[in-house]
PDB file of N, CA and C in Angstrom:
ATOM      1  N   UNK A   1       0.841  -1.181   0.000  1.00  0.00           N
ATOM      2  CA  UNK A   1       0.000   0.000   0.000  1.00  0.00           C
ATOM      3  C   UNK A   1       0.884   1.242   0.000  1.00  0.00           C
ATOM      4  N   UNK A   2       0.668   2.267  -0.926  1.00  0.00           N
ATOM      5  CA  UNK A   2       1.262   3.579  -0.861  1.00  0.00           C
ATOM      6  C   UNK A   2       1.035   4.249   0.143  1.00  0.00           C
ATOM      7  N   UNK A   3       1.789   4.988   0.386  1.00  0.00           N
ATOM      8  CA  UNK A   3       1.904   6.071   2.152  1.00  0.00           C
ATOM      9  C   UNK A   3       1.805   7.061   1.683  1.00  0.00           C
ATOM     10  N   UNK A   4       0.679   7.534   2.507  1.00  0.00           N
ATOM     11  CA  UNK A   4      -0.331   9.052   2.326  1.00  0.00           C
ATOM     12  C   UNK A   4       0.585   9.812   3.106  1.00  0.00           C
ATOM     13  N   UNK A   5       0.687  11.007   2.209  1.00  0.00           N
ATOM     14  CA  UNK A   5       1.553  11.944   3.086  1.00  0.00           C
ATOM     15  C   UNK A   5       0.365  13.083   2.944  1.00  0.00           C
ATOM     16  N   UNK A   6       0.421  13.825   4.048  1.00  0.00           N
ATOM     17  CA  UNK A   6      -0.236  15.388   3.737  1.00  0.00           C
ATOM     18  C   UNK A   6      -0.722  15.268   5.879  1.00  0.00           C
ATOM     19  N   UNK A   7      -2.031  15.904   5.826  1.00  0.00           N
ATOM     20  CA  UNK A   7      -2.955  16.273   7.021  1.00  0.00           C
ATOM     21  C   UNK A   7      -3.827  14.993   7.703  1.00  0.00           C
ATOM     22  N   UNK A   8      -4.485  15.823   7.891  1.00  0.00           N
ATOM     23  CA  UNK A   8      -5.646  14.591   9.160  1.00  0.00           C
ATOM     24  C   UNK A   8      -6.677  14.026   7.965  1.00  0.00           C
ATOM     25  N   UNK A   9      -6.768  14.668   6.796  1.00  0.00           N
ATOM     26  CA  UNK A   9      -7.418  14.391   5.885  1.00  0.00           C
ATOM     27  C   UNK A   9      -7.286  13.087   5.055  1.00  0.00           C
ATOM     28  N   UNK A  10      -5.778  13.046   4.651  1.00  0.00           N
ATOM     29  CA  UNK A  10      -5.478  11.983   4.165  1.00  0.00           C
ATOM     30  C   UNK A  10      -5.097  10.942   4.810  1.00  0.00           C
ATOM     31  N   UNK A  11      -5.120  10.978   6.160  1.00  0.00           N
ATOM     32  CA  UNK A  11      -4.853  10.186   6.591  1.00  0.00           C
ATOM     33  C   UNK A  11      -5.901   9.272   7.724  1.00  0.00           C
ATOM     34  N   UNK A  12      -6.794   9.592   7.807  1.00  0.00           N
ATOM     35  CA  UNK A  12      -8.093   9.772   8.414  1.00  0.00           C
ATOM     36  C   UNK A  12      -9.383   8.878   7.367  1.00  0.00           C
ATOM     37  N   UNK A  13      -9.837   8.080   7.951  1.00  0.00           N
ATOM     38  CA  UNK A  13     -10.684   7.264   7.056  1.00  0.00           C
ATOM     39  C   UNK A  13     -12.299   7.133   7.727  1.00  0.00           C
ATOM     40  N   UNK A  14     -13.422   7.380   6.830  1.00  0.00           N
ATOM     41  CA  UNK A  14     -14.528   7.539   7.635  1.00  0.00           C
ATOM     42  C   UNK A  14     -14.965   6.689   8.750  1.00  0.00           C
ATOM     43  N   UNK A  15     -14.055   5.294   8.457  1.00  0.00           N
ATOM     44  CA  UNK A  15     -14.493   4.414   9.345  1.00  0.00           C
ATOM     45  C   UNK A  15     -13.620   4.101  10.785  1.00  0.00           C
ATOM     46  N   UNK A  16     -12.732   5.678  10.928  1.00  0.00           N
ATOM     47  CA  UNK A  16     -11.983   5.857  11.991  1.00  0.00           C
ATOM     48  C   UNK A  16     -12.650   6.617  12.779  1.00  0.00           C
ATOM     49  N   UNK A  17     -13.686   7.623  12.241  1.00  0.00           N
ATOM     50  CA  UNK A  17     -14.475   8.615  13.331  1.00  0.00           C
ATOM     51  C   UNK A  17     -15.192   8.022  14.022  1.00  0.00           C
ATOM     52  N   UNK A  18     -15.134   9.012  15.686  1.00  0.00           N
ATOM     53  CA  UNK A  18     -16.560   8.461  16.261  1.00  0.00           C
ATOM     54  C   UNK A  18     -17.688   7.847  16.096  1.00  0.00           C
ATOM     55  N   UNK A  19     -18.605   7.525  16.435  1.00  0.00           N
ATOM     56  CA  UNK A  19     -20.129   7.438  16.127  1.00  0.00           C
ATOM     57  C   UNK A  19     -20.766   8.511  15.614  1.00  0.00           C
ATOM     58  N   UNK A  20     -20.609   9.400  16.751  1.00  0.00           N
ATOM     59  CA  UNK A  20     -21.543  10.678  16.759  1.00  0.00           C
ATOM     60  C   UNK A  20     -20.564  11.726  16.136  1.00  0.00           C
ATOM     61  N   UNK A  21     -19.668  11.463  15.124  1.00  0.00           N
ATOM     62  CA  UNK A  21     -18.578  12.379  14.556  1.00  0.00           C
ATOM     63  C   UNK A  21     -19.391  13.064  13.761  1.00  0.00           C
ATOM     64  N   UNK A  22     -19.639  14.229  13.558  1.00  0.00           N
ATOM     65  CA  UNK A  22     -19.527  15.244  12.387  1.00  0.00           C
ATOM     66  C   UNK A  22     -18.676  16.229  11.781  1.00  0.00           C
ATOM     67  N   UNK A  23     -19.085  16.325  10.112  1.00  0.00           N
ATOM     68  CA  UNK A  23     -18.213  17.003   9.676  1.00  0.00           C
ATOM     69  C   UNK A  23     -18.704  18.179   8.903  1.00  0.00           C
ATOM     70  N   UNK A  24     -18.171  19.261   9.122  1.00  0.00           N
ATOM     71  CA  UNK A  24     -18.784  20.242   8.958  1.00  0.00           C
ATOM     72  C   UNK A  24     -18.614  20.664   7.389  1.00  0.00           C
ATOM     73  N   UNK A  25     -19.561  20.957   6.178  1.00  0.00           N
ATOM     74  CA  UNK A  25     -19.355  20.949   4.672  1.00  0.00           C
ATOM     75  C   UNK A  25     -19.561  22.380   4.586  1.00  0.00           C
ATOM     76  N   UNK A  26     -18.557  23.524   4.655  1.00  0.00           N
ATOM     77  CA  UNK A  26     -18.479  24.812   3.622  1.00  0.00           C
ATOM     78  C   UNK A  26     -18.486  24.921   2.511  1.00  0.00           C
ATOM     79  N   UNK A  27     -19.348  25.529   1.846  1.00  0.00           N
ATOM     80  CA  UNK A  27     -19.349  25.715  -0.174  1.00  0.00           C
ATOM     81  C   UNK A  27     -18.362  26.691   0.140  1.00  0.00           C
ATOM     82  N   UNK A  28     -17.878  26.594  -0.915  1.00  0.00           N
ATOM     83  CA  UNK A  28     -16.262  27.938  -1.153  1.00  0.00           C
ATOM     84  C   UNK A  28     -16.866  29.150  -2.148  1.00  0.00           C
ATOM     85  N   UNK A  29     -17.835  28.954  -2.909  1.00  0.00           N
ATOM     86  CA  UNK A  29     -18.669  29.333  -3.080  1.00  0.00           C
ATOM     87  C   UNK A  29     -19.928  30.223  -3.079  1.00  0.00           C
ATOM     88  N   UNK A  30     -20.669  29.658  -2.231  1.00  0.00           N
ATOM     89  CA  UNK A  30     -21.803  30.761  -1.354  1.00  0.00           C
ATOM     90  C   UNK A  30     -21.938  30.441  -0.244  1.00  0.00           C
ATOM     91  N   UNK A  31     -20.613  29.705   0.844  1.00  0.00           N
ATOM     92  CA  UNK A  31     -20.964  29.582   1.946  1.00  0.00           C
ATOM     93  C   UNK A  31     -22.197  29.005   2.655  1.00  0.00           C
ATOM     94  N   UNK A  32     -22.316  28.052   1.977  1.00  0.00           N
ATOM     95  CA  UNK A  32     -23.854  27.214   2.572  1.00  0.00           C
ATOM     96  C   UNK A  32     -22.730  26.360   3.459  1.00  0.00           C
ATOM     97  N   UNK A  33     -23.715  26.026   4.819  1.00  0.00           N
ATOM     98  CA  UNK A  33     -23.107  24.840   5.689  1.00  0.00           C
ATOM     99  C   UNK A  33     -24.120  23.865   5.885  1.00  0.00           C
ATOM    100  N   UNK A  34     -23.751  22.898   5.768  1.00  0.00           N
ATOM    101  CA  UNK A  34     -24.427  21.387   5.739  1.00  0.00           C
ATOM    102  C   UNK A  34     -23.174  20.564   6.625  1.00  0.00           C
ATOM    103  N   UNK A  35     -24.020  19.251   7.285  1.00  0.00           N
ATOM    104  CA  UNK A  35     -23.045  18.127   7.969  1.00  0.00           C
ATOM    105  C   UNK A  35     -23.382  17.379   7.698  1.00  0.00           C
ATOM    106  N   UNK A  36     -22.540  16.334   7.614  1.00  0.00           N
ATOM    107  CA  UNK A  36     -21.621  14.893   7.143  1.00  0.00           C
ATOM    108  C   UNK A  36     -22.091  14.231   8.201  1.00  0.00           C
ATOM    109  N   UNK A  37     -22.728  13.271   8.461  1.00  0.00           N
ATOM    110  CA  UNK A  37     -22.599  11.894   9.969  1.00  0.00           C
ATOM    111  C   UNK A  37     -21.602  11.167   9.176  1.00  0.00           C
ATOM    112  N   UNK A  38     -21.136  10.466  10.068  1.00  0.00           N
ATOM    113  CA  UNK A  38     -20.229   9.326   9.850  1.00  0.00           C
ATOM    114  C   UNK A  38     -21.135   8.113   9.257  1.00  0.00           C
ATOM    115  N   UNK A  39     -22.772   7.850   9.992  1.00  0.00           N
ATOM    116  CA  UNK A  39     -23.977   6.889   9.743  1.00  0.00           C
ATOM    117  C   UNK A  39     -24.577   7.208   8.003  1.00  0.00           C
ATOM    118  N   UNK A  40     -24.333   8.621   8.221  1.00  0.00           N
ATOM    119  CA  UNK A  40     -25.022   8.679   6.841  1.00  0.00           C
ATOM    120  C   UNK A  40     -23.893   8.294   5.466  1.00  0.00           C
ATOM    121  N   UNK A  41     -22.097   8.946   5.694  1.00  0.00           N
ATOM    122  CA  UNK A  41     -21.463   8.860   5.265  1.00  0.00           C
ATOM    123  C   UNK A  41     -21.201   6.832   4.774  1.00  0.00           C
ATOM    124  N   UNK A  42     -21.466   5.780   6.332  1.00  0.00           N
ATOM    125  CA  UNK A  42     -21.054   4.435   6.292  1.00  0.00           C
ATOM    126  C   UNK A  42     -22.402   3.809   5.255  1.00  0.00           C
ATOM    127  N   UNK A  43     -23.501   4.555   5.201  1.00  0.00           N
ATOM    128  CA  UNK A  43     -24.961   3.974   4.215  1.00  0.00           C
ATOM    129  C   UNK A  43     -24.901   4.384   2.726  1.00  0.00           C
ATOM    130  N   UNK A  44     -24.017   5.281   2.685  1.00  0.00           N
ATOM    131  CA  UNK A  44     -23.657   5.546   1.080  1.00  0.00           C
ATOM    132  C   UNK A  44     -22.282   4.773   0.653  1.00  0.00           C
ATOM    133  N   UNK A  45     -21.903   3.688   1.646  1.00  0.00           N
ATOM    134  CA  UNK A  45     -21.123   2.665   1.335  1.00  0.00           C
ATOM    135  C   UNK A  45     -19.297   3.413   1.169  1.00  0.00           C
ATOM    136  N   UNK A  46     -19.009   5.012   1.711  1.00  0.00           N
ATOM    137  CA  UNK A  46     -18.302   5.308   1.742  1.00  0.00           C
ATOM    138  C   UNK A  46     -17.428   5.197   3.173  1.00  0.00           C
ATOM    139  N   UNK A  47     -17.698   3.808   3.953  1.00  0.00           N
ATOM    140  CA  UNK A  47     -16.793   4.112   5.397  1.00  0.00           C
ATOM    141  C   UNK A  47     -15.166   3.499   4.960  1.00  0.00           C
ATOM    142  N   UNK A  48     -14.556   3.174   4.245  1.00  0.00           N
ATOM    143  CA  UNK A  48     -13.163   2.826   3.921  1.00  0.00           C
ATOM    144  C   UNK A  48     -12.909   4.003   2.957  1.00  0.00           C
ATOM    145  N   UNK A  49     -13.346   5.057   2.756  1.00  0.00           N
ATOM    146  CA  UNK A  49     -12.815   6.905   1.696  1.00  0.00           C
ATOM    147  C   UNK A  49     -12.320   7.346   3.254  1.00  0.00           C
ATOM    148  N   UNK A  50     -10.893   7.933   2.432  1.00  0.00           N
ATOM    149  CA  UNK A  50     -10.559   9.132   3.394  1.00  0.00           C
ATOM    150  C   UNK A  50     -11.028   9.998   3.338  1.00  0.00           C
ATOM    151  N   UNK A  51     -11.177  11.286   4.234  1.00  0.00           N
ATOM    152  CA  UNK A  51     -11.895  12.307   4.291  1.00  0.00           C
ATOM    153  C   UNK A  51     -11.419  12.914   3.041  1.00  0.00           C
ATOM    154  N   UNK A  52     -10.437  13.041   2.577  1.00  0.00           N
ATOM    155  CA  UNK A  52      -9.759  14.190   1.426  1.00  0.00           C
ATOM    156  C   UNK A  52     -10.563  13.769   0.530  1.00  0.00           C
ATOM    157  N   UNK A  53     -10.761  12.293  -0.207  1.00  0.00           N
ATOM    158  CA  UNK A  53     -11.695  11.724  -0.820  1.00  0.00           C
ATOM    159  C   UNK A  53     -12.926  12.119  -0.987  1.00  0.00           C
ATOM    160  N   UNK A  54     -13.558  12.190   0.458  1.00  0.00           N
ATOM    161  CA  UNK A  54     -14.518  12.705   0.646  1.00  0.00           C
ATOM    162  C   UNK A  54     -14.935  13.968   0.309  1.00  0.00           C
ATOM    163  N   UNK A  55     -13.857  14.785   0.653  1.00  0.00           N
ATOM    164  CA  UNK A  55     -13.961  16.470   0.598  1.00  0.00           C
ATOM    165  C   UNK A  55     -14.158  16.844  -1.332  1.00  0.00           C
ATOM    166  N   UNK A  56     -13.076  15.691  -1.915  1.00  0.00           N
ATOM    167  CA  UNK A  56     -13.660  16.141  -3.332  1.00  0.00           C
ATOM    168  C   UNK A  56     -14.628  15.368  -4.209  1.00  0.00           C
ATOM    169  N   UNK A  57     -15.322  14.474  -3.518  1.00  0.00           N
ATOM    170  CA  UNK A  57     -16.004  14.057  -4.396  1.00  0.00           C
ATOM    171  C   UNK A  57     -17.683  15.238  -3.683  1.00  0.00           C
ATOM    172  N   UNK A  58     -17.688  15.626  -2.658  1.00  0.00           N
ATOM    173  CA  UNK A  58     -18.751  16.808  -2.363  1.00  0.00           C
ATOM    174  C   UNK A  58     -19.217  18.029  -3.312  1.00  0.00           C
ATOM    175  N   UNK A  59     -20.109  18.344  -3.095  1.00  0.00           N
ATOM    176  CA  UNK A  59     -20.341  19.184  -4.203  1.00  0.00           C
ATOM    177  C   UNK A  59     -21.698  20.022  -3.153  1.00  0.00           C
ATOM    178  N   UNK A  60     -21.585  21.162  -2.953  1.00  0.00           N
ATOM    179  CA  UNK A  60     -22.803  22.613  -2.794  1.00  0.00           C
ATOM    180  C   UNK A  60     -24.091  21.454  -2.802  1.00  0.00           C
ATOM    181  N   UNK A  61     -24.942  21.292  -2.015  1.00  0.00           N
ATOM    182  CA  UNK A  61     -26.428  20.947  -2.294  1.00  0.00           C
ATOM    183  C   UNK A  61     -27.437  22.461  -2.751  1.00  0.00           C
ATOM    184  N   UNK A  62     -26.977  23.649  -2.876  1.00  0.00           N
ATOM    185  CA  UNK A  62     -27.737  25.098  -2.942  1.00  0.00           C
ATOM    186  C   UNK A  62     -28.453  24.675  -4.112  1.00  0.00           C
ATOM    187  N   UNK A  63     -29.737  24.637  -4.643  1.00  0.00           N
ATOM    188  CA  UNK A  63     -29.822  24.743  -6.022  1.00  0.00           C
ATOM    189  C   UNK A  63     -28.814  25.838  -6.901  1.00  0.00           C
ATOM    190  N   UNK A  64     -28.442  25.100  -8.235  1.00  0.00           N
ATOM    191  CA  UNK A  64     -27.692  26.395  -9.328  1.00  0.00           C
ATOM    192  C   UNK A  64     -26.006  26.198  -8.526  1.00  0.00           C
ATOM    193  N   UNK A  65     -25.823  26.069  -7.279  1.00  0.00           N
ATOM    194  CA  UNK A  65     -24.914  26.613  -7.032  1.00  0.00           C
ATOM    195  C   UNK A  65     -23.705  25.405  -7.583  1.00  0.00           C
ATOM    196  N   UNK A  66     -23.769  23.888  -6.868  1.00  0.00           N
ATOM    197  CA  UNK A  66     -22.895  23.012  -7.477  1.00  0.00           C
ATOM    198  C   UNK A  66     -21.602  23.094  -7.251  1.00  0.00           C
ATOM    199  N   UNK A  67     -20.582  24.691  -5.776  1.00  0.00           N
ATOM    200  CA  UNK A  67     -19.484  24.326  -6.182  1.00  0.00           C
ATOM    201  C   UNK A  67     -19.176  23.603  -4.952  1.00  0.00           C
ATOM    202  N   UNK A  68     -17.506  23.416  -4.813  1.00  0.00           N
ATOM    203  CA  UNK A  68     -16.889  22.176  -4.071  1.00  0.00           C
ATOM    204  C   UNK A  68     -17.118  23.248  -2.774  1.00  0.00           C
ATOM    205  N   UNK A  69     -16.575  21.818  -1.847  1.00  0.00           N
ATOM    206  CA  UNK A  69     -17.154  22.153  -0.019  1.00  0.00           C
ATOM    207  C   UNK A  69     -15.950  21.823   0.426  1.00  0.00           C
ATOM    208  N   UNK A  70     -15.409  22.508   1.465  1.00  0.00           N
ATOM    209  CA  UNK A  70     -14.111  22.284   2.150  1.00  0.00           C
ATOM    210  C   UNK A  70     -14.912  21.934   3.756  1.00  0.00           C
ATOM    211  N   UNK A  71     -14.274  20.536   4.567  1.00  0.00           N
ATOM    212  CA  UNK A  71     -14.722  19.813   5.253  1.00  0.00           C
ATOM    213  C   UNK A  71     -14.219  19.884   6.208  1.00  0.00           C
ATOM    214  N   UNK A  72     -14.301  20.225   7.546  1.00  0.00           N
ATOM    215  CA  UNK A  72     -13.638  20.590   8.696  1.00  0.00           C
ATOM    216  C   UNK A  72     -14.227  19.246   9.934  1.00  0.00           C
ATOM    217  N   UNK A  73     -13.824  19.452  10.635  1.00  0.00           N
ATOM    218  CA  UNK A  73     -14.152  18.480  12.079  1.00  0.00           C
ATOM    219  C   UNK A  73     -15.087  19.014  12.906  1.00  0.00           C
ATOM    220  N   UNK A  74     -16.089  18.432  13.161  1.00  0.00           N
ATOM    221  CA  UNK A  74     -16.588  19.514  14.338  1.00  0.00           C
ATOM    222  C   UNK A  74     -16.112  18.725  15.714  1.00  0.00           C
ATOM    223  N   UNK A  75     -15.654  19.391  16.587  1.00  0.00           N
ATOM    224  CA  UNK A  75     -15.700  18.635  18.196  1.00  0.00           C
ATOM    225  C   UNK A  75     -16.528  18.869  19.461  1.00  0.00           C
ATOM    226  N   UNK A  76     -16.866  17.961  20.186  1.00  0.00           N
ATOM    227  CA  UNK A  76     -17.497  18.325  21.344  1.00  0.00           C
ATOM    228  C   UNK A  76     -16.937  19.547  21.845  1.00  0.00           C
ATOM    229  N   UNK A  77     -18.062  19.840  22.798  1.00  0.00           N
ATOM    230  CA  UNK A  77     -17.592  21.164  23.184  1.00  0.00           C
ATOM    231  C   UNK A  77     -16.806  22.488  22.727  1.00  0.00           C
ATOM    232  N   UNK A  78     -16.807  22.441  20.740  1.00  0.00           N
ATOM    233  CA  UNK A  78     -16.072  23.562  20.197  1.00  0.00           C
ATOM    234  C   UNK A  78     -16.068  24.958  21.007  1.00  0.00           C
ATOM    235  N   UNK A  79     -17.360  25.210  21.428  1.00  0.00           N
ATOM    236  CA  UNK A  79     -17.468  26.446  21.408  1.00  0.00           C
ATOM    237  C   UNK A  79     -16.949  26.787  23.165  1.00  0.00           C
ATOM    238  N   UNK A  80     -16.843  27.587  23.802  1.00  0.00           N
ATOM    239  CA  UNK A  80     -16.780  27.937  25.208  1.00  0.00           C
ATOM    240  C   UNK A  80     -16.314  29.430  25.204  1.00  0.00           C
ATOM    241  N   UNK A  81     -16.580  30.250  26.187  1.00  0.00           N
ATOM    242  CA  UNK A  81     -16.535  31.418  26.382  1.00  0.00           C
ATOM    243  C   UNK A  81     -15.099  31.830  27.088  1.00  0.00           C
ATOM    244  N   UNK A  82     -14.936  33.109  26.789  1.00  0.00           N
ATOM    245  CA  UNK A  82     -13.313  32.824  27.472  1.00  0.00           C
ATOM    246  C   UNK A  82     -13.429  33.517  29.032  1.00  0.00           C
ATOM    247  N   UNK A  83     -12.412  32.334  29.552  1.00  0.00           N
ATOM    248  CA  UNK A  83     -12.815  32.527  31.520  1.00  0.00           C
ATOM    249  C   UNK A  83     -11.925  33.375  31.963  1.00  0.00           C
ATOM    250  N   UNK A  84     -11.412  34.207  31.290  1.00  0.00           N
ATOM    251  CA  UNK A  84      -9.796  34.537  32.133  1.00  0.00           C
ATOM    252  C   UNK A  84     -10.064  36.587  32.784  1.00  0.00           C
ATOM    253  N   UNK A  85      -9.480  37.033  32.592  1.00  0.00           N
ATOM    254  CA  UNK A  85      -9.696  38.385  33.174  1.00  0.00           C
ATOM    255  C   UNK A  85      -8.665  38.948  33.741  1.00  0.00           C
ATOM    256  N   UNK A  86      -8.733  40.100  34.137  1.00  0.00           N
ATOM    257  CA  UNK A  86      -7.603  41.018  35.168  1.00  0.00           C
ATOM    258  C   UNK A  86      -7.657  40.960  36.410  1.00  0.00           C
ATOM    259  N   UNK A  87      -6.399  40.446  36.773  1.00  0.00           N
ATOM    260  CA  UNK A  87      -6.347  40.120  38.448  1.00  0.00           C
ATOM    261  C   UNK A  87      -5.788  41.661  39.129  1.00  0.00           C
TER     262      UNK A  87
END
């Protein structure tokens, strides 16, 4: 087997994510956001595609619009407020 060189992308295979993994789909485009399950990703028979795979065979669901989606990770707890301040 050839050795993937590059990011978490190529090296990362759908059937390595969580359960409850999502992935977050940006159009480059018009900025539409849509998500990826890993469940919905393993029923379209894609759980052995790496994500990079993944990222280009995607395409905009917008009507008209059609262009490519750049695919990010989402993680628990992304978001949190910042705790810190002046002592």
């Amino acid at each position: 087997m050839a050795r993937r060189s590059g990011g978490w992308k190529t090296k990362l295979r759908v059937s390595d994510l969580d359960d409850d993994a999502k992935l977050e789909a940006v159009c480059v485009r018009c900025d539409h956001v849509r998500y990826l399950t890993k469940s919905g990703l393993t029923d379209a028979g894609k759980s052995q595609s790496y994500i990079d795979e993944i990222e280009q065979g995607e395409i905009c669901t917008v009507l008209g619009c059609g262009g490519k989606v750049r695919l990010a990770m989402m993680h628990k707890n992304a978001t949190s407020g910042f705790v810190g301040g002046l002592a």
